[in-house]
N, C-alpha and C. Protein backbone atom coordinates (compact mmCIF):
# COMPACT_ATOMS: atom_id res chain seq x y z
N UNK A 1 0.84 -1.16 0.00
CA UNK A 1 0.00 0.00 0.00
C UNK A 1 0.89 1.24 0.00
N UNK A 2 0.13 2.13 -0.58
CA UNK A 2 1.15 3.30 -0.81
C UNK A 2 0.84 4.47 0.30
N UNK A 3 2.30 5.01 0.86
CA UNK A 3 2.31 6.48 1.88
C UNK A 3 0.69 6.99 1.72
N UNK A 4 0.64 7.13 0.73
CA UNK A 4 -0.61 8.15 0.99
C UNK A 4 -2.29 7.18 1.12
N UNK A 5 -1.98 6.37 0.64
CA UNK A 5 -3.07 5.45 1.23
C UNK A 5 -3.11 5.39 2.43
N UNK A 6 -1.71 5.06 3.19
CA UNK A 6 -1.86 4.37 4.55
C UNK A 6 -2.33 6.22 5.86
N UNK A 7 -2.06 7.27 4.95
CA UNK A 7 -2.17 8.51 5.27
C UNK A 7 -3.27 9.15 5.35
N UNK A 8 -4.63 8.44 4.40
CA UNK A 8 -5.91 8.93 4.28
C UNK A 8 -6.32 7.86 5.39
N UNK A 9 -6.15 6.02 5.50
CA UNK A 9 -6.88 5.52 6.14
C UNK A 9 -6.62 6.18 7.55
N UNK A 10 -5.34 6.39 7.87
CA UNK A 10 -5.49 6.65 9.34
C UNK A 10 -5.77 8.52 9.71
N UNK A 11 -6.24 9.22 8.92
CA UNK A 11 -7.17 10.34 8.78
C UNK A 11 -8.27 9.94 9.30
N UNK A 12 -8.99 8.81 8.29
CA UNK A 12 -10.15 8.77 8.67
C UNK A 12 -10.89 8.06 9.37
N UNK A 13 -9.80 7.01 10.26
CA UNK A 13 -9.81 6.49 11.26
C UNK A 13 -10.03 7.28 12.88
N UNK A 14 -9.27 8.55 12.57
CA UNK A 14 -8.86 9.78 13.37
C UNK A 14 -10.15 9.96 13.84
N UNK A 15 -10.65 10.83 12.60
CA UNK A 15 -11.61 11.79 12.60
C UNK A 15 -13.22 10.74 13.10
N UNK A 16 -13.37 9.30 12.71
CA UNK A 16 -14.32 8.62 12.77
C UNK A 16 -14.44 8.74 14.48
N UNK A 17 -13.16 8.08 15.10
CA UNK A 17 -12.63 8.25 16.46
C UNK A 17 -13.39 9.07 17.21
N UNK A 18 -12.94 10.57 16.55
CA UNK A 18 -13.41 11.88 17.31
C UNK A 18 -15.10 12.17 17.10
N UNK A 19 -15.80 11.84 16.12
CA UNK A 19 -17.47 11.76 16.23
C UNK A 19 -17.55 10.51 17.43
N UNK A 20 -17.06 9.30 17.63
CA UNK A 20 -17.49 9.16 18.57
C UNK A 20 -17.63 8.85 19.41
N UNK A 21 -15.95 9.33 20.43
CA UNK A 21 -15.65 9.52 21.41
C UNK A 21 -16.82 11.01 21.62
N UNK A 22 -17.09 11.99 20.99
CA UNK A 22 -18.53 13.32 21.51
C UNK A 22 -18.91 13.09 20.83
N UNK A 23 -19.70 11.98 21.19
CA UNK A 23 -21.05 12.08 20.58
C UNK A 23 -21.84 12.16 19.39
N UNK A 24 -21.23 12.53 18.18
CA UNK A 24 -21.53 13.61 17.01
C UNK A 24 -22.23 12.38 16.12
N UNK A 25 -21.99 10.95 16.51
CA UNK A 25 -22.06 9.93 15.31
C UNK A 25 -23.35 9.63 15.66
N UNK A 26 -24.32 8.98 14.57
CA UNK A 26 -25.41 8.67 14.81
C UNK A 26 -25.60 7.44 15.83
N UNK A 27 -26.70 7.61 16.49
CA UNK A 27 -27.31 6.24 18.02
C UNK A 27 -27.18 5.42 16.76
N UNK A 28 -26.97 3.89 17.66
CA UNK A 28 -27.59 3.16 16.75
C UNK A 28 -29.09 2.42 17.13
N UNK A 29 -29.36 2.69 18.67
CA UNK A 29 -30.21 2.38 19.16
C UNK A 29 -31.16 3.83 19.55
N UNK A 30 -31.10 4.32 18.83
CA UNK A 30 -32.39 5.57 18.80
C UNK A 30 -33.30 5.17 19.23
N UNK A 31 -34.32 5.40 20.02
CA UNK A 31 -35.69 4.65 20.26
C UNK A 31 -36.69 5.88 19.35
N UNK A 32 -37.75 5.05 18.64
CA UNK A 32 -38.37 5.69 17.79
C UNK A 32 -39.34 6.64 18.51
N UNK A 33 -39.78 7.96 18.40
CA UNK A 33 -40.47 9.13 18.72
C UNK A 33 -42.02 8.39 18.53
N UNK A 34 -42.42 8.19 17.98
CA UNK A 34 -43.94 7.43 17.69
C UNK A 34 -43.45 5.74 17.22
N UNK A 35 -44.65 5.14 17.35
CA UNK A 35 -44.45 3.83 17.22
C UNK A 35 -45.63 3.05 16.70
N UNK A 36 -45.67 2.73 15.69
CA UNK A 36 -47.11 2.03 15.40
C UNK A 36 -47.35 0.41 15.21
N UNK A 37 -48.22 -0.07 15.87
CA UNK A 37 -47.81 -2.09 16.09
C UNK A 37 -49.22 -1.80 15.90
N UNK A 38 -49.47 -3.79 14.88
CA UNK A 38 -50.76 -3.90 15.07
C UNK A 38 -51.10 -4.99 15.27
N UNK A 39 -52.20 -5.70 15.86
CA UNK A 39 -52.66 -6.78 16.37
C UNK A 39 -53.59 -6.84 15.70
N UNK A 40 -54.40 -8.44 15.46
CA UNK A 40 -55.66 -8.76 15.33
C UNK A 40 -56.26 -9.59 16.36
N UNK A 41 -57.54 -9.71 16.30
CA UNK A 41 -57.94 -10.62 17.69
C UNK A 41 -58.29 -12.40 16.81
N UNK A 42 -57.94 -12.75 15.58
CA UNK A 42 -58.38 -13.74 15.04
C UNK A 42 -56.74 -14.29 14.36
N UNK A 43 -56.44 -14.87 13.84
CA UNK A 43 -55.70 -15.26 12.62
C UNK A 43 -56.51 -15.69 11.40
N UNK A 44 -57.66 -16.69 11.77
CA UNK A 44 -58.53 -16.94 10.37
C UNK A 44 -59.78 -16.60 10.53
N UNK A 45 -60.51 -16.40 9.71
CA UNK A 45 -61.80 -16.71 9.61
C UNK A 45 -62.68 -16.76 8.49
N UNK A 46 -64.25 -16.83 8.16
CA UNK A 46 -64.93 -17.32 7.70
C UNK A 46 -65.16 -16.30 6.47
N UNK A 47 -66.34 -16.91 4.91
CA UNK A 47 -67.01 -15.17 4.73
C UNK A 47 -68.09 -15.31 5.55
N UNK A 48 -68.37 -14.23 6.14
CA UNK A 48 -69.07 -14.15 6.71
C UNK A 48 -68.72 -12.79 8.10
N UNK A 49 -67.88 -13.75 7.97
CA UNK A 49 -67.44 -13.45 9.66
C UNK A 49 -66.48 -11.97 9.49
N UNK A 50 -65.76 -11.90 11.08
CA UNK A 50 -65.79 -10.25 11.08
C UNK A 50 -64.03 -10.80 11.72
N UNK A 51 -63.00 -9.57 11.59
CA UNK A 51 -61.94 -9.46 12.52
C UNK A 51 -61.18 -8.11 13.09
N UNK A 52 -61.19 -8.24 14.31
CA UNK A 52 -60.87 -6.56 14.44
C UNK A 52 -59.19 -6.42 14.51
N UNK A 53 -59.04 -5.38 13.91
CA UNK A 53 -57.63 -5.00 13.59
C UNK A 53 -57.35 -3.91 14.09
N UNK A 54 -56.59 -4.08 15.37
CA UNK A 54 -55.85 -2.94 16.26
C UNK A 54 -54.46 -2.20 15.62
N UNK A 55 -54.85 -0.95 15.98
CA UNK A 55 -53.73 -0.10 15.68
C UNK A 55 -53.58 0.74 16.78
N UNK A 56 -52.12 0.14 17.12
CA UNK A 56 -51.34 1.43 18.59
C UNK A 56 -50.63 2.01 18.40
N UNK A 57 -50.56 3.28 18.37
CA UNK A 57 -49.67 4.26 18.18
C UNK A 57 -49.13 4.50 19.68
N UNK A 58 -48.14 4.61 19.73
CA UNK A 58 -47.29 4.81 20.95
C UNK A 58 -46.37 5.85 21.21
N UNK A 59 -46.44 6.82 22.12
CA UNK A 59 -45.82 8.46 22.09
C UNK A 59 -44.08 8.14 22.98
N UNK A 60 -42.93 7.84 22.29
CA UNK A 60 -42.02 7.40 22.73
C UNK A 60 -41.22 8.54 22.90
N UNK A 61 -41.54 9.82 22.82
CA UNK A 61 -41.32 11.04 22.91
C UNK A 61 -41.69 11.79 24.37
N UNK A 62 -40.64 12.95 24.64
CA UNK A 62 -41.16 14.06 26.05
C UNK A 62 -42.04 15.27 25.55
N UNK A 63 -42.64 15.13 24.50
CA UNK A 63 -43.50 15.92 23.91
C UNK A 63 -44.80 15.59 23.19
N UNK A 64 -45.74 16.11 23.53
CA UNK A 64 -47.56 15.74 23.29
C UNK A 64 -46.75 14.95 21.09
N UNK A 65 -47.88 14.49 21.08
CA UNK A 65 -48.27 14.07 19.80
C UNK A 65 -49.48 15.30 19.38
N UNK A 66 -49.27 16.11 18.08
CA UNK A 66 -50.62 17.06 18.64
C UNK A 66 -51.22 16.42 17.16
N UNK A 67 -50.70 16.15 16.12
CA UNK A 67 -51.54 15.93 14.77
C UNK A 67 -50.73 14.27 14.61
N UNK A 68 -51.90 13.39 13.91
CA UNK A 68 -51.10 12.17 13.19
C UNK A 68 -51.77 11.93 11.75
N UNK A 69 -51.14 11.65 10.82
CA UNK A 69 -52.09 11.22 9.43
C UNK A 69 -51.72 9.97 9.49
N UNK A 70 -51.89 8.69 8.54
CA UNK A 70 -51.87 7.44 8.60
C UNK A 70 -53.03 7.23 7.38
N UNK A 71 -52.32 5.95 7.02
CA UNK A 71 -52.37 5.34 5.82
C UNK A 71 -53.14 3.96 5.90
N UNK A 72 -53.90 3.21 5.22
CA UNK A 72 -53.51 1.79 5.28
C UNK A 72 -54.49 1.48 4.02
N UNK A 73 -53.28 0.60 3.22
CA UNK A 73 -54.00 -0.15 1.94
C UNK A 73 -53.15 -1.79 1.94
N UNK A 74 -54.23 -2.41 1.33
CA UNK A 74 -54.02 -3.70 1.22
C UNK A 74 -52.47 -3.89 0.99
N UNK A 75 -52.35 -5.27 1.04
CA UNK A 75 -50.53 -5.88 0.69
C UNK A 75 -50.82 -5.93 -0.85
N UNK A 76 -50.42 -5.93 -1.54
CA UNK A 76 -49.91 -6.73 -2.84
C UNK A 76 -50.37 -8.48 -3.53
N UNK A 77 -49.94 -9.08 -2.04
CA UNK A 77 -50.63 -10.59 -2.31
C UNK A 77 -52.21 -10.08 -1.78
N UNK A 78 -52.64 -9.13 -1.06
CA UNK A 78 -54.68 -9.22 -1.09
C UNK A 78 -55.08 -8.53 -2.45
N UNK A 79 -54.31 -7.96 -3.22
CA UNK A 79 -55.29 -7.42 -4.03
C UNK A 79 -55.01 -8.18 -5.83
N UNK A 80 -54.04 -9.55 -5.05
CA UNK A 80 -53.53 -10.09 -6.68
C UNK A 80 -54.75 -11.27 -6.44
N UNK A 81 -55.76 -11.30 -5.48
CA UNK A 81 -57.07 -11.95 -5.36
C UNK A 81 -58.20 -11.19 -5.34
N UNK A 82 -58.65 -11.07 -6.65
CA UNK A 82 -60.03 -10.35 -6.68
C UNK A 82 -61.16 -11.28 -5.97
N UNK A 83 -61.22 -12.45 -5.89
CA UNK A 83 -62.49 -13.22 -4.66
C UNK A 83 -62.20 -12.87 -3.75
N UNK A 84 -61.53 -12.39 -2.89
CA UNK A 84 -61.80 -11.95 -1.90
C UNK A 84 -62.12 -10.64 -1.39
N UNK A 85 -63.18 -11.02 -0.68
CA UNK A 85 -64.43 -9.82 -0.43
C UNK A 85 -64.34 -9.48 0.81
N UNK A 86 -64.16 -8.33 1.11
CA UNK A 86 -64.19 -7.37 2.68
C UNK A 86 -64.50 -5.97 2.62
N UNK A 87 -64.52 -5.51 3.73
CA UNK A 87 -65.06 -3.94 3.87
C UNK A 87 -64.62 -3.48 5.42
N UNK A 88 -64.39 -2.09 5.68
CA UNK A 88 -64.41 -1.61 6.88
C UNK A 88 -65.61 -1.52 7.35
N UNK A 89 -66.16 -1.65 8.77
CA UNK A 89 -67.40 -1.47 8.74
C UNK A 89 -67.76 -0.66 10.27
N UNK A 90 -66.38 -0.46 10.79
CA UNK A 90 -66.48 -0.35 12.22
C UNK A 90 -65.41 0.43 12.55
N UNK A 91 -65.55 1.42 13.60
CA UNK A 91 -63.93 1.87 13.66
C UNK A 91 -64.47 2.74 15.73
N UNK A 92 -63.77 2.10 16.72
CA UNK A 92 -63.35 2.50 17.88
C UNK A 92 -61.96 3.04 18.13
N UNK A 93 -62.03 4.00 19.43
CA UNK A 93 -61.06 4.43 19.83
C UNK A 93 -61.03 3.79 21.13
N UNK A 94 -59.54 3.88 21.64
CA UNK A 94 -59.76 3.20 23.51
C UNK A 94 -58.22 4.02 24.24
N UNK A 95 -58.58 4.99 24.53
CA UNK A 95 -57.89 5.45 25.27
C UNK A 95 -57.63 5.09 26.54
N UNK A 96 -56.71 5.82 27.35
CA UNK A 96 -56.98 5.83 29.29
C UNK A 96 -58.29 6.21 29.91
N UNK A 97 -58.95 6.86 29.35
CA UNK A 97 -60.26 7.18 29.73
C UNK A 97 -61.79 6.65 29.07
N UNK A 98 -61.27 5.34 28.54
CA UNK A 98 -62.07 4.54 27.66
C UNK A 98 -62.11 4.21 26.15
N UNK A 99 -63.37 3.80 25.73
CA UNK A 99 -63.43 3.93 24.12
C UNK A 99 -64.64 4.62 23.90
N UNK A 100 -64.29 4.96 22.70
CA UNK A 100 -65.66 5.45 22.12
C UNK A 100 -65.35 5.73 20.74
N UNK A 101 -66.65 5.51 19.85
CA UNK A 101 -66.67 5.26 18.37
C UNK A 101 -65.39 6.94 17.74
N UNK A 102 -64.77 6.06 16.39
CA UNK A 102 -64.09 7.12 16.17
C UNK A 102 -64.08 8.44 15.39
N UNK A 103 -63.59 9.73 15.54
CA UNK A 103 -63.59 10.59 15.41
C UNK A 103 -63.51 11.20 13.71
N UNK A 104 -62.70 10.31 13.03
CA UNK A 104 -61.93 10.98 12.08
C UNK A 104 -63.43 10.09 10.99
N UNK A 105 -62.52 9.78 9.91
CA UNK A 105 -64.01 9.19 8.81
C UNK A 105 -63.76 7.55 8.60
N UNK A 106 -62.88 7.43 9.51
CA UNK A 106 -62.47 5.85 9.05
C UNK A 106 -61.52 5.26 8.23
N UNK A 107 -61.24 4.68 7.81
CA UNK A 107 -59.76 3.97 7.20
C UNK A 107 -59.31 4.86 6.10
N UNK A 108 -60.21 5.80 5.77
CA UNK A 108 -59.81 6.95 4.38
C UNK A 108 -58.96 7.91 5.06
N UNK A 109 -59.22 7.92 6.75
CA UNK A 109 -58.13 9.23 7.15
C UNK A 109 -58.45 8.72 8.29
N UNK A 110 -57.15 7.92 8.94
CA UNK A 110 -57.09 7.02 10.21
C UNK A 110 -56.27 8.06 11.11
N UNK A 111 -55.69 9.11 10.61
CA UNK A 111 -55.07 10.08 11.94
C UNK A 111 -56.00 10.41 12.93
N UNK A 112 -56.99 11.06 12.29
CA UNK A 112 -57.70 11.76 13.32
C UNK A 112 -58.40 10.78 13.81
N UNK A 113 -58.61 10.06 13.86
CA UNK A 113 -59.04 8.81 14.44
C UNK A 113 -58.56 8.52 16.03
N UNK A 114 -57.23 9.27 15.75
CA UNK A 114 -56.60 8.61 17.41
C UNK A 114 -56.60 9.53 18.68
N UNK A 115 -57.97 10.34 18.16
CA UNK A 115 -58.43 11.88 19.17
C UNK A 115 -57.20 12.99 19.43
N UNK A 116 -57.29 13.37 20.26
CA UNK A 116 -57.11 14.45 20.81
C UNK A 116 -55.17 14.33 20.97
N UNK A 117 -54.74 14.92 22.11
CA UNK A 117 -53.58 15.21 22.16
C UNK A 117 -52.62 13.61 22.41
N UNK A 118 -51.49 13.14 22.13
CA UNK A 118 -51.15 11.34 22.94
C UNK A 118 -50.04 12.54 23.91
N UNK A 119 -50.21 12.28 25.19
CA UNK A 119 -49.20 12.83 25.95
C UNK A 119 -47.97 12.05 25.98
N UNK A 120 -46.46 12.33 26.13
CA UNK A 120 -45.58 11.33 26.74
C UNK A 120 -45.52 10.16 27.30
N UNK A 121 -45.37 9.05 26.55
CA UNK A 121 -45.74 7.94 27.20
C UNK A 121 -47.11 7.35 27.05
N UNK A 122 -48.23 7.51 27.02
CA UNK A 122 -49.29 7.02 26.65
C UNK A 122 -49.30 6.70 25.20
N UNK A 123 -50.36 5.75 24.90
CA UNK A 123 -50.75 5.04 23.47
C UNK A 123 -52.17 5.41 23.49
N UNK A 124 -52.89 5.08 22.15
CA UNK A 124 -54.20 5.03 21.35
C UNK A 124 -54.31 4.11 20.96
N UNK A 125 -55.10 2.97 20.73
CA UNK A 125 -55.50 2.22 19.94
C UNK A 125 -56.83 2.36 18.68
N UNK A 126 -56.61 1.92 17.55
CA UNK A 126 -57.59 2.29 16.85
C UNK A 126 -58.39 1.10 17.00
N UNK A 127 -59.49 0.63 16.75
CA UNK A 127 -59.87 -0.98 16.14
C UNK A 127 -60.82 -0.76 14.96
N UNK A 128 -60.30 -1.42 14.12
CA UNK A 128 -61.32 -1.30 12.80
C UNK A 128 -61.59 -2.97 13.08
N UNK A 129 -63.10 -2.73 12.59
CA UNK A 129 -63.58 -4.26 11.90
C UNK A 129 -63.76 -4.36 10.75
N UNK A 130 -63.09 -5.78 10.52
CA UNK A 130 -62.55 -5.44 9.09
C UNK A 130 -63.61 -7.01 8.87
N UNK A 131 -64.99 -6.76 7.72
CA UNK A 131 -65.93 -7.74 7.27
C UNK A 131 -65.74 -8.64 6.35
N UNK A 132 -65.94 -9.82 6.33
CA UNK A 132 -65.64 -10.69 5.09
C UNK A 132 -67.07 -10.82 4.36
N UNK A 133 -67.42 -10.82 3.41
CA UNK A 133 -68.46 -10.75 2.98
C UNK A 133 -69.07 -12.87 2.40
N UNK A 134 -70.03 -12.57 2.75
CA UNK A 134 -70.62 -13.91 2.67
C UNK A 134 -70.02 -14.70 1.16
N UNK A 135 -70.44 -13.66 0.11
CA UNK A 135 -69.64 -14.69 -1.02
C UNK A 135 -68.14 -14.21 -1.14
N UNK A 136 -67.44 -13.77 -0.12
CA UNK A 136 -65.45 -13.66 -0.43
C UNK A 136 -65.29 -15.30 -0.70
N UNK A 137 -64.10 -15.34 -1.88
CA UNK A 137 -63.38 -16.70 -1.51
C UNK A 137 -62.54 -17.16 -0.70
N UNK A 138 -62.40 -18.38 -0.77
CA UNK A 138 -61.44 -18.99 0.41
C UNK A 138 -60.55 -19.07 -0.09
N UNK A 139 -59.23 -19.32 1.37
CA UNK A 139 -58.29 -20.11 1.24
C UNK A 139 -56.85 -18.94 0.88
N UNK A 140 -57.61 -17.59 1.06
CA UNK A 140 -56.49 -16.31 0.78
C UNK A 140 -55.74 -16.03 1.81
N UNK A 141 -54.74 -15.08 2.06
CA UNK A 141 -54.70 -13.85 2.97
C UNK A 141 -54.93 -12.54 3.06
N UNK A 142 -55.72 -11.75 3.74
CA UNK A 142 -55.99 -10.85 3.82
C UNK A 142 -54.92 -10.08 4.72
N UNK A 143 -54.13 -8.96 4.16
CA UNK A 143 -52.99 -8.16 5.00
C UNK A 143 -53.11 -6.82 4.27
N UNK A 144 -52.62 -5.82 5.26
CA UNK A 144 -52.32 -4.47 4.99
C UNK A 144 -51.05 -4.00 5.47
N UNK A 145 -51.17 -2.72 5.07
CA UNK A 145 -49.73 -1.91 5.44
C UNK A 145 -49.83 -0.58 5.62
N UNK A 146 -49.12 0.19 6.43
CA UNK A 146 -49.55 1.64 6.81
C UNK A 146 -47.91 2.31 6.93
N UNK A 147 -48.50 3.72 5.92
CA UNK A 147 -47.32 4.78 6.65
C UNK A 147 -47.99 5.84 7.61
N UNK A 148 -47.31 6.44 8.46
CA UNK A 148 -47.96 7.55 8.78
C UNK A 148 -47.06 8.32 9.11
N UNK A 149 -47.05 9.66 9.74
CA UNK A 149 -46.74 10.58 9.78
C UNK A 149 -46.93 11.84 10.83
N UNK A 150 -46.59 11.63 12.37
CA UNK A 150 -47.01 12.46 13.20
C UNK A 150 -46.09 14.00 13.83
N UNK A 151 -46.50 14.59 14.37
CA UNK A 151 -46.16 16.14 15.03
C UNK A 151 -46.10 16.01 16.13
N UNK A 152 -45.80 16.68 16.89
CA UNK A 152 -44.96 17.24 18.47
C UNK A 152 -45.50 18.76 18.71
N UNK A 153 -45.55 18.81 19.92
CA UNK A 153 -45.74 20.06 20.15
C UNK A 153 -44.13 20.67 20.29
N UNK A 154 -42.87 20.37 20.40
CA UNK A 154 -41.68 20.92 19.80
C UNK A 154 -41.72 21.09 18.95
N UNK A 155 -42.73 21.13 18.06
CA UNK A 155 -42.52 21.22 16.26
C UNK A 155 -41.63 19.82 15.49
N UNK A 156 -41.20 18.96 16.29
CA UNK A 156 -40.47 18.01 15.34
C UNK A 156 -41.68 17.32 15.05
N UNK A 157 -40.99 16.65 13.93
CA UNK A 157 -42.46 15.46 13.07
C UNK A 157 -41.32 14.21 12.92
N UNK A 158 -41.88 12.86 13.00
CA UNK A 158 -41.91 11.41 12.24
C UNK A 158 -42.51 11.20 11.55
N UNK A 159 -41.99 10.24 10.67
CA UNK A 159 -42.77 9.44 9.80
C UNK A 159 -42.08 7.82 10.18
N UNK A 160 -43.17 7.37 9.45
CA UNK A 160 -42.66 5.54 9.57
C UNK A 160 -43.20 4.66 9.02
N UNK A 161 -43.00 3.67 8.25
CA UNK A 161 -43.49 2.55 7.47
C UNK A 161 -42.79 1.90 6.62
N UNK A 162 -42.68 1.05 6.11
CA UNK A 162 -44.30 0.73 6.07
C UNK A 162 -44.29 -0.36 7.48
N UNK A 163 -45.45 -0.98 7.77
CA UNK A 163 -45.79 -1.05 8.98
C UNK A 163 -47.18 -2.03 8.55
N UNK A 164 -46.53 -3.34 8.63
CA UNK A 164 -47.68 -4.62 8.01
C UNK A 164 -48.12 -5.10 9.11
N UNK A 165 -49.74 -5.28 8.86
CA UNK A 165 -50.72 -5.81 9.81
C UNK A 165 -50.52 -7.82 9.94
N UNK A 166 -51.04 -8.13 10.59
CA UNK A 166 -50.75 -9.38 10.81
C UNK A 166 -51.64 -9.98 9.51
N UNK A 167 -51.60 -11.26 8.95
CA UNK A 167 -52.69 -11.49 8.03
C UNK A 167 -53.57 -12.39 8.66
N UNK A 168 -54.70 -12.22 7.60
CA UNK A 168 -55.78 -13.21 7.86
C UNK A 168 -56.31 -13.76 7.06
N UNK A 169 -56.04 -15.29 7.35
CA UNK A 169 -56.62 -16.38 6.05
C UNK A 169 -57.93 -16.67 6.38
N UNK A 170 -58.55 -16.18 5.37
CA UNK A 170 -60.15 -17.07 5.17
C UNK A 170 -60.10 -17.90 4.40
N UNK A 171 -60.76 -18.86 5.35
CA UNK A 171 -60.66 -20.50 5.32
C UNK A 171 -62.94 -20.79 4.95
N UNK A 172 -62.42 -22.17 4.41
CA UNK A 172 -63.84 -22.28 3.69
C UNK A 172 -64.21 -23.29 4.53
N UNK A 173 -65.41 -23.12 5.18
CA UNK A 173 -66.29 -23.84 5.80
C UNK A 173 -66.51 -25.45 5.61
């Protein structure tokens, strides 16, 4: 290797050093400012039948959550099956101070959905029921995926996604 090779690596060995011995280099364990996980209460079911699909947003931040937008459209493998038939039909909120039906218009604009301010540390859950319709076919999976996009009352914002729901196979009777 040549003088000046061996002259840049240990430059930038130096300088790598000095970000981060202070600090300057990126966490690698950042913990995320918002957080969105989702649960279902089923893995399969029927047409017919119904499954509710939780969404928690989680305030991993020392500052209110004051606005969130959010997304959610099918996977790729639900919509390369046109038999299968579903609909939103339902949408709750469940805060610390309970639930109650939700705010915003439903899966077309799921932010406002998650009320009012998320303080430090507290979560929202959304629950949509998500319907299988009597003639859907069998034997699919049904999955989604969400970005969203929330605010702080510091003025900083996140975003995050994509962010896949668990699936659900409808199975034929």
């Amino acid at each position: 290797m040549r003088r000046t090779q061996m002259r840049r690596l240990g430059l930038a060995s130096v300088f790598a050093l000095f970000l981060a011995l202070f600090g300057l280099a990126p966490a690698a364990n950042a913990a995320e400012p918002a957080e969105l996980t989702f649960t279902t209460d089923t893995a399969t079911t029927v047409p017919g039948g119904t499954v509710n699909l939780s969404m928690t947003l989680t305030n991993n931040r020392s500052y209110d959550i004051w606005f969130v937008y959010q997304t959610i459209d099918p996977t790729w493998l639900t919509t390369q099956r046109p038999d299968l038939k579903y609909g939103f039909t339902g949408c709750s909120l469940t805060s610390a101070t309970g639930s109650t039906p939700c705010s915003g218009t439903g899966p077309a604009d799921l932010g406002g959905n998650y009320g009012t301010t998320v303080p430090p540390g507290q979560s929202r859950t959304v629950t949509l029921t998500l319907e299988i319709a009597e003639d859907s076919g069998c034997n699919g999976d049904i999955g989604f995926y969400s970005y969203y996009y929330a605010e702080f009352s510091d003025s900083a914002n996140a975003t995050g996604g994509p962010v896949y729901t668990p699936e659900t196979r409808v199975l034929c009777a």
